[in-house]
C-alpha atoms as a PDB file:
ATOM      1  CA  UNK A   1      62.327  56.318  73.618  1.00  0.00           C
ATOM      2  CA  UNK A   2      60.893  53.812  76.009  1.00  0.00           C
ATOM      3  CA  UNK A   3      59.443  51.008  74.327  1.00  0.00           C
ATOM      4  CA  UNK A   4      55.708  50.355  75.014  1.00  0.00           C
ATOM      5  CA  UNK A   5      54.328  46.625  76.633  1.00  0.00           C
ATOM      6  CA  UNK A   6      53.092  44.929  74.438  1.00  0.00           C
ATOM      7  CA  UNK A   7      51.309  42.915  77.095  1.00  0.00           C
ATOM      8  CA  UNK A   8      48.689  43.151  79.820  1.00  0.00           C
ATOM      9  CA  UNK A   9      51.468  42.377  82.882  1.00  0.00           C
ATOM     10  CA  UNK A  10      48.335  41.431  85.004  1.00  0.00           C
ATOM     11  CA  UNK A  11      47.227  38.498  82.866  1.00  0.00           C
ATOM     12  CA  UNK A  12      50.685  37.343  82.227  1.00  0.00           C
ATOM     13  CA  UNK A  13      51.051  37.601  86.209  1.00  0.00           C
ATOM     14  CA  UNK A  14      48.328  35.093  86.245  1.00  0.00           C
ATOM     15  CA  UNK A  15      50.036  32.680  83.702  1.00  0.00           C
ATOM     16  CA  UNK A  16      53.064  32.387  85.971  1.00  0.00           C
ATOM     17  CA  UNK A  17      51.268  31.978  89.307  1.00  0.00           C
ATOM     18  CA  UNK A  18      48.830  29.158  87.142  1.00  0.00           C
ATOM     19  CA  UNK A  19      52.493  27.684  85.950  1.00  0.00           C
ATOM     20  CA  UNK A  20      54.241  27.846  89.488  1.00  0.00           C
ATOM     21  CA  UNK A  21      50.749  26.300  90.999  1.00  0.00           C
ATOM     22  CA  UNK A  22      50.899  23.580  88.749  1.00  0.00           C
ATOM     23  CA  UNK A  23      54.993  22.587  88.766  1.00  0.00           C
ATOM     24  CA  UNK A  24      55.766  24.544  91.989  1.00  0.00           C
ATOM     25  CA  UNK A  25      58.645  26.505  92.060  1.00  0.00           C
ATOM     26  CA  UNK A  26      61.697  24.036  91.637  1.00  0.00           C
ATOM     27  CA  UNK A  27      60.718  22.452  89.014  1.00  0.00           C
ATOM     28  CA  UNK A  28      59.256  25.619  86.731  1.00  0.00           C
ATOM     29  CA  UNK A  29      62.569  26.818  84.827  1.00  0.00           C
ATOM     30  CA  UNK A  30      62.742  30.152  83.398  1.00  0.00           C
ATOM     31  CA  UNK A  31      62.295  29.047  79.689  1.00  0.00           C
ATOM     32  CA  UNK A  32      59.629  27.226  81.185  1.00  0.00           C
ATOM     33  CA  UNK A  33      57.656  30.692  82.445  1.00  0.00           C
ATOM     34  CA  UNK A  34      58.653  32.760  79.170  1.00  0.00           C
ATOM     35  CA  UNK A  35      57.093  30.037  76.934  1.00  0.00           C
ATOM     36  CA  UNK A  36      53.977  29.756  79.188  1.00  0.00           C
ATOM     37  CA  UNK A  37      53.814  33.510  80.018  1.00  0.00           C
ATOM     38  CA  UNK A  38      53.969  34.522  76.559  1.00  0.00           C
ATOM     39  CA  UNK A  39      56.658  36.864  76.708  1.00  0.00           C
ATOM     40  CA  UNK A  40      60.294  37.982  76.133  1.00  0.00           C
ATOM     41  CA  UNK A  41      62.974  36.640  78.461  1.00  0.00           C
ATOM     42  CA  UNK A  42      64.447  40.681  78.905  1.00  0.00           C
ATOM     43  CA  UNK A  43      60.363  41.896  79.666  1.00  0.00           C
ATOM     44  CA  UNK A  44      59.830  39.369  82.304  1.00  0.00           C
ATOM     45  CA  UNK A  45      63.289  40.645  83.505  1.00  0.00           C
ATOM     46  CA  UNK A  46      62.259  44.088  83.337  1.00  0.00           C
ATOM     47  CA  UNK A  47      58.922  43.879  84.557  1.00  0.00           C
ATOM     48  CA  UNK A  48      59.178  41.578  87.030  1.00  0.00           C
ATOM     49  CA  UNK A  49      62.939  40.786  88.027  1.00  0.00           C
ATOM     50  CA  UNK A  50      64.316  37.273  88.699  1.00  0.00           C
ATOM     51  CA  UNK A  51      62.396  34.420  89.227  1.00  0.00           C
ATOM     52  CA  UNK A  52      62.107  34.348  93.002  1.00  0.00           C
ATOM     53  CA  UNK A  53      60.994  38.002  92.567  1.00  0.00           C
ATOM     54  CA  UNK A  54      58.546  36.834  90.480  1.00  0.00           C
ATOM     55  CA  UNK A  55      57.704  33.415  92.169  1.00  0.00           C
ATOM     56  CA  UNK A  56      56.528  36.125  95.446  1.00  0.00           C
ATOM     57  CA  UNK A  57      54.364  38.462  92.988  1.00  0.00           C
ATOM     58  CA  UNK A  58      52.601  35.168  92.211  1.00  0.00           C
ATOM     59  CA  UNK A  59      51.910  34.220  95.613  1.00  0.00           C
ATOM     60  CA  UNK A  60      50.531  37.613  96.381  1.00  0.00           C
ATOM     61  CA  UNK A  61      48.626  37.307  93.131  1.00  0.00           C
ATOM     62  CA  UNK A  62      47.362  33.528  94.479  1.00  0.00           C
ATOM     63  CA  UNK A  63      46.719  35.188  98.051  1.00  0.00           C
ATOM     64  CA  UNK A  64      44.327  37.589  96.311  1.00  0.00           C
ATOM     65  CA  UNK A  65      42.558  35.010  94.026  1.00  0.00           C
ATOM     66  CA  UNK A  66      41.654  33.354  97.262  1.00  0.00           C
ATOM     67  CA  UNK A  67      41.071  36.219  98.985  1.00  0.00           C
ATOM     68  CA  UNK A  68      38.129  37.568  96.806  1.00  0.00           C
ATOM     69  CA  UNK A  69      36.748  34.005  96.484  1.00  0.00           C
ATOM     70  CA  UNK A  70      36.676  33.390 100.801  1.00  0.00           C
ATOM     71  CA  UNK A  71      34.961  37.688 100.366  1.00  0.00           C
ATOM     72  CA  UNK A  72      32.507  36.151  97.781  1.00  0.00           C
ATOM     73  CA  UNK A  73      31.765  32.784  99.281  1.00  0.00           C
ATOM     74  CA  UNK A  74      32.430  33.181 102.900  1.00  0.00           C
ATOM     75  CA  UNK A  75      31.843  35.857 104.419  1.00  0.00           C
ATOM     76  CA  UNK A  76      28.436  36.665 103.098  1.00  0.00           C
ATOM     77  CA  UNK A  77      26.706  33.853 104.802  1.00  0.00           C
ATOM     78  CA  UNK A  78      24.931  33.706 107.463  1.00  0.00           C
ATOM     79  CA  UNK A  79      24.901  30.436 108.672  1.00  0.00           C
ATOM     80  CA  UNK A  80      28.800  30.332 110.478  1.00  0.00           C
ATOM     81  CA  UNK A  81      28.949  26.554 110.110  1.00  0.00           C
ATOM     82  CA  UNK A  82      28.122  27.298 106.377  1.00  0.00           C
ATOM     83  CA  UNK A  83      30.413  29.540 105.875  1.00  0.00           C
ATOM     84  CA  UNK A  84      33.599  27.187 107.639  1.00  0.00           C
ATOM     85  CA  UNK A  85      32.254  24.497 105.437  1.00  0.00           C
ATOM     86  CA  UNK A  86      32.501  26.564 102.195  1.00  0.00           C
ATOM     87  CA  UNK A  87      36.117  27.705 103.019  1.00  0.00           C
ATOM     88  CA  UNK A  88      36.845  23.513 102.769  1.00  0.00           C
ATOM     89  CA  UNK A  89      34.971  23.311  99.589  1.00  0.00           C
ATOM     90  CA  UNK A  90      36.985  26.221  98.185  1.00  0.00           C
ATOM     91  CA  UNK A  91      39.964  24.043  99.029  1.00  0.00           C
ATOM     92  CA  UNK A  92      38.331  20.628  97.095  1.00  0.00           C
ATOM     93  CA  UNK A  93      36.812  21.850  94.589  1.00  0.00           C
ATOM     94  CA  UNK A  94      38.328  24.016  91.735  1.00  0.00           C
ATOM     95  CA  UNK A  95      37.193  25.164  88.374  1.00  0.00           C
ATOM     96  CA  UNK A  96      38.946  24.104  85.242  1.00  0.00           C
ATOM     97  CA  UNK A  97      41.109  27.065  85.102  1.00  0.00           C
ATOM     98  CA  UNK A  98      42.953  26.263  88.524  1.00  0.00           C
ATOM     99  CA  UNK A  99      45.251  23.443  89.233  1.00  0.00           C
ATOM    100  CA  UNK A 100      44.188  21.085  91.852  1.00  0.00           C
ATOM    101  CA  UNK A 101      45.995  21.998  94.955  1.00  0.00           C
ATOM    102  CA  UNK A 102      46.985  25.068  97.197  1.00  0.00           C
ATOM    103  CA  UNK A 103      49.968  27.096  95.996  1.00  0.00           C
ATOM    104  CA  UNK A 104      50.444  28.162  99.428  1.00  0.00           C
ATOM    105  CA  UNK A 105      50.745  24.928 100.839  1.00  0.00           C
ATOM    106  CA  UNK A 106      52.693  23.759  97.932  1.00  0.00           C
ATOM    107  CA  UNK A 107      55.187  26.427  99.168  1.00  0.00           C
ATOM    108  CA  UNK A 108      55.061  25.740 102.594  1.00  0.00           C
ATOM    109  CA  UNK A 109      56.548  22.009 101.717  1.00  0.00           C
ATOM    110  CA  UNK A 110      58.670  23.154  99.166  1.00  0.00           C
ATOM    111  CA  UNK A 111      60.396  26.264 100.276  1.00  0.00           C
ATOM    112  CA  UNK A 112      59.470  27.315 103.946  1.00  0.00           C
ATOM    113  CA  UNK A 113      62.676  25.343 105.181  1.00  0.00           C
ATOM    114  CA  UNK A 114      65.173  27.518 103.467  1.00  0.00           C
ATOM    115  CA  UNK A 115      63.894  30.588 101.789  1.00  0.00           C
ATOM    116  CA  UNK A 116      62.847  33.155 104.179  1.00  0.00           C
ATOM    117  CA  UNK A 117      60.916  35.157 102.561  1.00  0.00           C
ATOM    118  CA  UNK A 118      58.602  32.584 100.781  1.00  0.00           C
ATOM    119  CA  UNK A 119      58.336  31.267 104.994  1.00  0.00           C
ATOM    120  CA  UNK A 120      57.075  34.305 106.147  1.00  0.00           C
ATOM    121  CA  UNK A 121      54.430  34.863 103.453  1.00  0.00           C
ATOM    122  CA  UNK A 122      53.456  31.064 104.279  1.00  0.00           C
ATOM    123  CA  UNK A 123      53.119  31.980 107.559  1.00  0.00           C
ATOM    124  CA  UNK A 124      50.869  35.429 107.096  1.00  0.00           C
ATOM    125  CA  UNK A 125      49.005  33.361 104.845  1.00  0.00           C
ATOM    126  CA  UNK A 126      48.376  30.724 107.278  1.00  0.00           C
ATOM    127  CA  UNK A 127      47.242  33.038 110.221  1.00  0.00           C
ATOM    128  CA  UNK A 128      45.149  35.020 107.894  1.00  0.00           C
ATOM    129  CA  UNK A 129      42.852  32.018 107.579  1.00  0.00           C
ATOM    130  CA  UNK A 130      43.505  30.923 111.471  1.00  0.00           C
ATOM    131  CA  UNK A 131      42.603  34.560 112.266  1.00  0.00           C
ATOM    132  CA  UNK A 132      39.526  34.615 110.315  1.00  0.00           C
ATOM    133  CA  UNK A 133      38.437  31.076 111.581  1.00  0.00           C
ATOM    134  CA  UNK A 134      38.844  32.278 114.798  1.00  0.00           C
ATOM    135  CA  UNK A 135      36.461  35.271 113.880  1.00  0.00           C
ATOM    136  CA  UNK A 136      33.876  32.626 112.580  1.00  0.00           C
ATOM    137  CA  UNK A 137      33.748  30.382 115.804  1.00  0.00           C
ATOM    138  CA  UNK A 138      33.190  33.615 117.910  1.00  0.00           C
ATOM    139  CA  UNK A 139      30.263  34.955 115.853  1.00  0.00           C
ATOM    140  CA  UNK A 140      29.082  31.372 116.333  1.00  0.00           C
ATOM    141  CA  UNK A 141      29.297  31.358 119.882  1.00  0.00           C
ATOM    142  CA  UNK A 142      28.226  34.569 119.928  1.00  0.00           C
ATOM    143  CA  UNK A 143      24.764  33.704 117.922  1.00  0.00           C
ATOM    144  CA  UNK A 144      24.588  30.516 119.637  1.00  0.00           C
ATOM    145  CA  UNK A 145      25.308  28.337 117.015  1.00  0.00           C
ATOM    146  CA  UNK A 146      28.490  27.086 118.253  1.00  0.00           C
ATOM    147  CA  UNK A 147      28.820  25.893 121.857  1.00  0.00           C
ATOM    148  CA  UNK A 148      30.749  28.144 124.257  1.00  0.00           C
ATOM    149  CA  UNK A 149      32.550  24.941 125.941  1.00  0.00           C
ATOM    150  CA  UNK A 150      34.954  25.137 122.733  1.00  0.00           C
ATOM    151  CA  UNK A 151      37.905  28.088 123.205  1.00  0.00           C
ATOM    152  CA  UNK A 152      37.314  29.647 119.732  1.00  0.00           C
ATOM    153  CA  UNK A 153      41.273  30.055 119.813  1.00  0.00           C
ATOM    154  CA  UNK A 154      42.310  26.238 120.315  1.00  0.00           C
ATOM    155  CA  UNK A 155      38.928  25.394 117.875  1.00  0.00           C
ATOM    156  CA  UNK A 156      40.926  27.506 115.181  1.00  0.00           C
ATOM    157  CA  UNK A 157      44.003  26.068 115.262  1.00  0.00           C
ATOM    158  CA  UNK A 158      42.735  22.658 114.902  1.00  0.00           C
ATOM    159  CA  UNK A 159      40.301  23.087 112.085  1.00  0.00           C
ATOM    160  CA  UNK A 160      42.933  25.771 110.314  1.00  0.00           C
ATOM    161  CA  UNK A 161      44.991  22.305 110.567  1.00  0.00           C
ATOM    162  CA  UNK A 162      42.376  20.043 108.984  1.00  0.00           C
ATOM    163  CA  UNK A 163      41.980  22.384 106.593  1.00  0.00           C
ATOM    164  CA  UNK A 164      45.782  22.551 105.540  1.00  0.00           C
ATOM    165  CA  UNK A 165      45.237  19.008 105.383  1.00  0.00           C
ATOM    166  CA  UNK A 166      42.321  18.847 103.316  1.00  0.00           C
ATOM    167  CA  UNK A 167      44.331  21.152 101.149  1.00  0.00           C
ATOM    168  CA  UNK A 168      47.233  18.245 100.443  1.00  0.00           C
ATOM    169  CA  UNK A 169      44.719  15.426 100.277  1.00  0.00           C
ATOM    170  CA  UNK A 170      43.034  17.302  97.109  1.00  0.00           C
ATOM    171  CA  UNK A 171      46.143  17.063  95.274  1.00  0.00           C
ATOM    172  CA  UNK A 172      46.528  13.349  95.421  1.00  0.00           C
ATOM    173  CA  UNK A 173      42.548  12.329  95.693  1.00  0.00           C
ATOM    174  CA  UNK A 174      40.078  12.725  93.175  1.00  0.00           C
ATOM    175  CA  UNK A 175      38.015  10.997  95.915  1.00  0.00           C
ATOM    176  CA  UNK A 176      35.055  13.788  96.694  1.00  0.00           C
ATOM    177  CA  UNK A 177      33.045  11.608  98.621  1.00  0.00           C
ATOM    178  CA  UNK A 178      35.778  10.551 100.810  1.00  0.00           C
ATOM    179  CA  UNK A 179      36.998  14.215 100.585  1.00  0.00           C
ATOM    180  CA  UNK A 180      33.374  15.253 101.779  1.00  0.00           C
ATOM    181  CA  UNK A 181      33.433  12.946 104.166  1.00  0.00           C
ATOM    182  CA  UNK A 182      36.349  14.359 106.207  1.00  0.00           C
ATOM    183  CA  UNK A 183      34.892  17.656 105.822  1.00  0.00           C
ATOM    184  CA  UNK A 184      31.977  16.494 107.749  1.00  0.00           C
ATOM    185  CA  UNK A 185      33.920  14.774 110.344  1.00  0.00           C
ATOM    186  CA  UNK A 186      36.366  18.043 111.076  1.00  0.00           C
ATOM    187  CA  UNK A 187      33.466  20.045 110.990  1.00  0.00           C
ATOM    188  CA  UNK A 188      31.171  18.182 113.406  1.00  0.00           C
ATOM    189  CA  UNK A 189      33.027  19.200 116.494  1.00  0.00           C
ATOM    190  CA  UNK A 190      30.955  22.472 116.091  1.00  0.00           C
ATOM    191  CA  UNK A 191      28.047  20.213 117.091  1.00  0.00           C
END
């Protein structure tokens, strides 16, 4: 007879992407995510297989947190400068149930150079936000509230960059008006 979870694998799931966030994978051992997840060494096994295995669940777990926040935040605005500007927010300013920092960034450093798969879910995440940058500045132009002298494609690229950097600078500055401040510079090339 199969035995029955005693566990809601979609909360622990969370606990483990909070834990990798936080330490990054490296450093978070397996004791390390069966103490924090709250469960049996063999059920993480079962449910979720090794660590790397579970390590990429996270990430697509982290990929959807963001995800509904840039649906919830983003996209409904009107205003496409507003909207760019509250996709850096989301990147500076966190509630008190997130670590400070990007757990896809944090990978990208970490891991991209020699674990494939954790690259190529780095790099999907990373054109994801290009792509929908890109989308952004052409609605812009499109409504006149970005200039058409920028090429929405090169325009992406660079603020998808400042961005990315915004996203490292959060983890080592508790500065927000200096953090605001580069916000504001990035952003007024849309002027």
């Amino acid at each position: 007879m199969a035995r029955i979870k005693e566990y809601d694998e979609n909360e622990v799931l969370q606990k483990a992407m909070v834990l990798f966030w936080t330490q990054g994978y490296e450093k978070t051992s397996m004791q390390d995510l069966v103490t924090h997840m709250g469960i049996h060494r063999r059920s993480m096994y079962d449910t979720f297989g090794d660590k790397h295995t579970l390590f990429m669940k996270a990430l697509e777990r982290y990929e959807d947190v963001i995800g509904a926040k840039i649906d919830a935040q983003v996209k409904p605005l009107d205003s496409v400068k507003q909207a760019i500007r509250c996709l850096f927010e989301i990147a500076i300013y966190k509630n008190e149930k997130e670590p400070i920092g990007c757990l896809t960034v944090k990978t990208a450093v970490e891991l991209s150079l020699h674990d494939e798969e954790a690259a190529e879910k780095v790099a999907d995440s990373f054109s994801k936000t290009e792509k929908l940058l890109y989308e952004l500045l052409l609605r812009g132009q499109t409504l006149g509230e970005i200039s058409n002298h920028h090429d929405a494609g090169k325009l992406s690229q660079f603020i998808h960059n400042s961005l990315v950097g915004l996203r490292v600078l959060a983890k080592t500055s508790g500065d927000r008006e200096k953090l605001e401040s580069i916000i504001d510079t990035t952003l007024s090339v849309l002027d």
